[in-house]
C-alpha atoms as a PDB file:
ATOM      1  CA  UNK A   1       0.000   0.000   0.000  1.00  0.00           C
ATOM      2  CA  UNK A   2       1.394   3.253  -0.840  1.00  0.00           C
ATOM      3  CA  UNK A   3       2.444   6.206   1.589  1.00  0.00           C
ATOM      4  CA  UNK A   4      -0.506   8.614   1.580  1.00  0.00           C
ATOM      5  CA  UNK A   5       0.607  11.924   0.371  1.00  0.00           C
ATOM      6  CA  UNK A   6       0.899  14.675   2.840  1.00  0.00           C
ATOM      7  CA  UNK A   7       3.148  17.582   3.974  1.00  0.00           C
ATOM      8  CA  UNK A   8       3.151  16.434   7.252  1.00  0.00           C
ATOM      9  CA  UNK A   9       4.818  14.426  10.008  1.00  0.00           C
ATOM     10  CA  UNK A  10       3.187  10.955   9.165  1.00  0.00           C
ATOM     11  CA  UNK A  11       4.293  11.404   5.375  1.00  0.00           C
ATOM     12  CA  UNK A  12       5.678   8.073   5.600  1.00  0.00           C
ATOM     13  CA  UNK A  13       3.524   6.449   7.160  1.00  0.00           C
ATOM     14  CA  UNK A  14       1.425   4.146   5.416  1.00  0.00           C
ATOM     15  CA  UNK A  15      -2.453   4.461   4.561  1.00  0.00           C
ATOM     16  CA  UNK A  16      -4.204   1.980   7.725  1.00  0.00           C
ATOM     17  CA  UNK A  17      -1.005   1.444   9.466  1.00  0.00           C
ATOM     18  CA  UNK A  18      -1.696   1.574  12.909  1.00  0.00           C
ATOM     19  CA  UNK A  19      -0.106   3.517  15.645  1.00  0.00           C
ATOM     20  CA  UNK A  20       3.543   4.126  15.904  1.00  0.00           C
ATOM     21  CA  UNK A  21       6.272   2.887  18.508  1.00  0.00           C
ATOM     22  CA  UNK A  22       4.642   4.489  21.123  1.00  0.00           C
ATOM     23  CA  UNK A  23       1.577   3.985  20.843  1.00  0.00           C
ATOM     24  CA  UNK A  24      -1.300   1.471  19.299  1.00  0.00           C
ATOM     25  CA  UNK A  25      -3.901   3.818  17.793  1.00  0.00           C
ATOM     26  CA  UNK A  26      -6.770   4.444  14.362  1.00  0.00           C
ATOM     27  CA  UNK A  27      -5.641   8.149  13.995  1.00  0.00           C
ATOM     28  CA  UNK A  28      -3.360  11.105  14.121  1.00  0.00           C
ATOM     29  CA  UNK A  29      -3.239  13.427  15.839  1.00  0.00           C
ATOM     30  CA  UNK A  30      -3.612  17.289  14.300  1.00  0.00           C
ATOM     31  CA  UNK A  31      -0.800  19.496  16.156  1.00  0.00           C
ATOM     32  CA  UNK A  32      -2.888  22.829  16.632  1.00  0.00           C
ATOM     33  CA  UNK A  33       0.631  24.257  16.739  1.00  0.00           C
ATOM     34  CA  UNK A  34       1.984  23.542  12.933  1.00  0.00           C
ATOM     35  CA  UNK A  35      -1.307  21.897  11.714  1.00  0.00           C
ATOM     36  CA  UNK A  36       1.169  18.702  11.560  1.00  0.00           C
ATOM     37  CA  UNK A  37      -0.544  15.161  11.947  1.00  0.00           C
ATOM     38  CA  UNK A  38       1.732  12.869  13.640  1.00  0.00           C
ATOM     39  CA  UNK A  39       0.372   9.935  15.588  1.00  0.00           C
ATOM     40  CA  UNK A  40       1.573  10.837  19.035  1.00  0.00           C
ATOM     41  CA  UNK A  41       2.880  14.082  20.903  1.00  0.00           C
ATOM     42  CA  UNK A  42       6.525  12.147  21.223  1.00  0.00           C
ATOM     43  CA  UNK A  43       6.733  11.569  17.551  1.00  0.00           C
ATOM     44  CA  UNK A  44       5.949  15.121  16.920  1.00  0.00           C
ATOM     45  CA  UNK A  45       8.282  16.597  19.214  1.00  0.00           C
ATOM     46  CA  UNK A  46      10.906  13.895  18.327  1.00  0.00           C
ATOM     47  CA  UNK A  47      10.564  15.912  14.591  1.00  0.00           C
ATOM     48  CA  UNK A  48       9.697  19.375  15.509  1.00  0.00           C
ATOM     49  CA  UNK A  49      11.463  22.172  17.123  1.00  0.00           C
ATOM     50  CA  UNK A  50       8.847  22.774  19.800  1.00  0.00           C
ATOM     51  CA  UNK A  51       6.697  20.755  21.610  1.00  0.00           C
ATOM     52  CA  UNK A  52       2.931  19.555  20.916  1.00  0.00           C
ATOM     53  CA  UNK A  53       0.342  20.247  24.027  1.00  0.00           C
ATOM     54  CA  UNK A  54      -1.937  17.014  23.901  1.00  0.00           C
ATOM     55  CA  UNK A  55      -4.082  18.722  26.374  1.00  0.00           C
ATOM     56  CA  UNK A  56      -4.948  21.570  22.984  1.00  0.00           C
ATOM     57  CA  UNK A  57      -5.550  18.674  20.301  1.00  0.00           C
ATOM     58  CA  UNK A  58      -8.959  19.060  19.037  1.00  0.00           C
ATOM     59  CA  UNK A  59      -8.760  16.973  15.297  1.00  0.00           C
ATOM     60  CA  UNK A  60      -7.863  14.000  14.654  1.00  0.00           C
ATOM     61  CA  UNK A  61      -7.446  11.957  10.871  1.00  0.00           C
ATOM     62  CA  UNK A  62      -8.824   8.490  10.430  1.00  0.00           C
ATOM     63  CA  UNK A  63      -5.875   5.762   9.195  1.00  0.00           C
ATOM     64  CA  UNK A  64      -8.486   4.463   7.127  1.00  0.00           C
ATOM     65  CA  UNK A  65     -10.817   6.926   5.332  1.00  0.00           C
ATOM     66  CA  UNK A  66      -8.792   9.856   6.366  1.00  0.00           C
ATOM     67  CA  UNK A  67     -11.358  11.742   7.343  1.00  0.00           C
ATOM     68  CA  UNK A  68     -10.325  14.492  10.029  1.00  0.00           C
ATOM     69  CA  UNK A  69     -12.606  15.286  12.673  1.00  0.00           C
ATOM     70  CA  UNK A  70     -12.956  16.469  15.978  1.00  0.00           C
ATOM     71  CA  UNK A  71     -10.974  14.259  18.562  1.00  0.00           C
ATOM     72  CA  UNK A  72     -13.424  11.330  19.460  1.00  0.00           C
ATOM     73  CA  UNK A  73     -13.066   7.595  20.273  1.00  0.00           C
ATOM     74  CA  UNK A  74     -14.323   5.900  17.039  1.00  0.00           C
ATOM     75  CA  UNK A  75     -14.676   7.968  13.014  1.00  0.00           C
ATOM     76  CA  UNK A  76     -17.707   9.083  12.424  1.00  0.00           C
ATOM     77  CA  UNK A  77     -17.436   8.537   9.090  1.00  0.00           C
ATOM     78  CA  UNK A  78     -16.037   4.707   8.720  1.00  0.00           C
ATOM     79  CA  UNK A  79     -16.445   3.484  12.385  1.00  0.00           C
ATOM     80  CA  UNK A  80     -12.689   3.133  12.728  1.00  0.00           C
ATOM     81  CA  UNK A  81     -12.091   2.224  16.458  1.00  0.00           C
ATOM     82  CA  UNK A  82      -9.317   4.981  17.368  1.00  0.00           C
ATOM     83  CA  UNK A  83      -8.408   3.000  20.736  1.00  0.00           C
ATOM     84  CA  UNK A  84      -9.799   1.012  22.957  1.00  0.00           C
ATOM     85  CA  UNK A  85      -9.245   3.650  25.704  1.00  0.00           C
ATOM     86  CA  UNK A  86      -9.499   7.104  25.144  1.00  0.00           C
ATOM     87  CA  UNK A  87      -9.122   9.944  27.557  1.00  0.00           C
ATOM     88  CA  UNK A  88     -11.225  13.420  26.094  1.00  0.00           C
ATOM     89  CA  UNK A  89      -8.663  15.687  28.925  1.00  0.00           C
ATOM     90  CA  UNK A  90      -5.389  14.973  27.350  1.00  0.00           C
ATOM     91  CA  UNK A  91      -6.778  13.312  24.165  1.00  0.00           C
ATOM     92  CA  UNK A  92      -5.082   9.863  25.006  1.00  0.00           C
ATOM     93  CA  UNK A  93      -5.609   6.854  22.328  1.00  0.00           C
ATOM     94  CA  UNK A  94      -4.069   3.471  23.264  1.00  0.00           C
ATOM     95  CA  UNK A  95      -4.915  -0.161  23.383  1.00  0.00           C
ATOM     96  CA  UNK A  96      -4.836  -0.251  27.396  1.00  0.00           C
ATOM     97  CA  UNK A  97      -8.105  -0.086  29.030  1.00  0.00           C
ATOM     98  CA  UNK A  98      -6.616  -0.081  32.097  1.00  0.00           C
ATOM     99  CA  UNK A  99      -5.930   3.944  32.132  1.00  0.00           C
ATOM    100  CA  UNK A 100      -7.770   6.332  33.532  1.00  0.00           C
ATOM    101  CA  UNK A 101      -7.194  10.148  34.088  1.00  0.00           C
ATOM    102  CA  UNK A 102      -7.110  11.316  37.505  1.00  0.00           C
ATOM    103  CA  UNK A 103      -9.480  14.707  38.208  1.00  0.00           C
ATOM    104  CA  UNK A 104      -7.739  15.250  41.470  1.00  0.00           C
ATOM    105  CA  UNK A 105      -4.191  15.476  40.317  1.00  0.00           C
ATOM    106  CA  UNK A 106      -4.518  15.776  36.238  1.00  0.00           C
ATOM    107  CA  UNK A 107      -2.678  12.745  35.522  1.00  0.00           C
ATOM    108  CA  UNK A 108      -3.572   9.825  33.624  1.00  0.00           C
ATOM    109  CA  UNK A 109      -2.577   6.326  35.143  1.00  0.00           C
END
């Protein structure tokens, strides 16, 4: 399958691929700070010169239809499953249901 084509961080990364190293996720992530999709906040800031808040992501792109939409658990418009958990604070997608974001302290576990 070939590389979608996009000026972006995830230019290489291949149309339905899942996730990266970090992370086992449907989408990217849009960086509201370059308007960069990567598919997690240490990829991007592994390739960028500043850092990307995860706490200000508000789009995310489908692997599979591509469709970018607001940050959500599943697409709306091909019923991708994004992750299995998924924390709407710090926009967290991963294959661990065992997380959970702490509203005492901020942190997810």
């Amino acid at each position: 399958m070939a590389a979608t084509a996009r000026e972006d961080g995830a230019s290489g990364q291949e149309r339905g691929q899942r996730g990266c190293e970090h992370y086992d996720r449907g989408c990217l992530l849009k960086a509201p700070c370059c308007d960069k999709l990567y598919t997690c906040r240490l990829c991007h800031d592994n390739n960028e010169d500043h850092q990307l808040d995860r706490f200000k992501v508000k789009e995310v792109q489908c692997i599979n239809c591509e469709k970018i939409q607001h940050a959500q658990q599943t697409c709306e418009e091909c019923s991708t499953l994004f992750g299995e958990y998924y924390c709407d604070i710090c926009h967290l997608f991963d294959k661990d249901k065992k997380q959970y974001h702490c509203e005492n302290c901020g942190i997810l576990y």
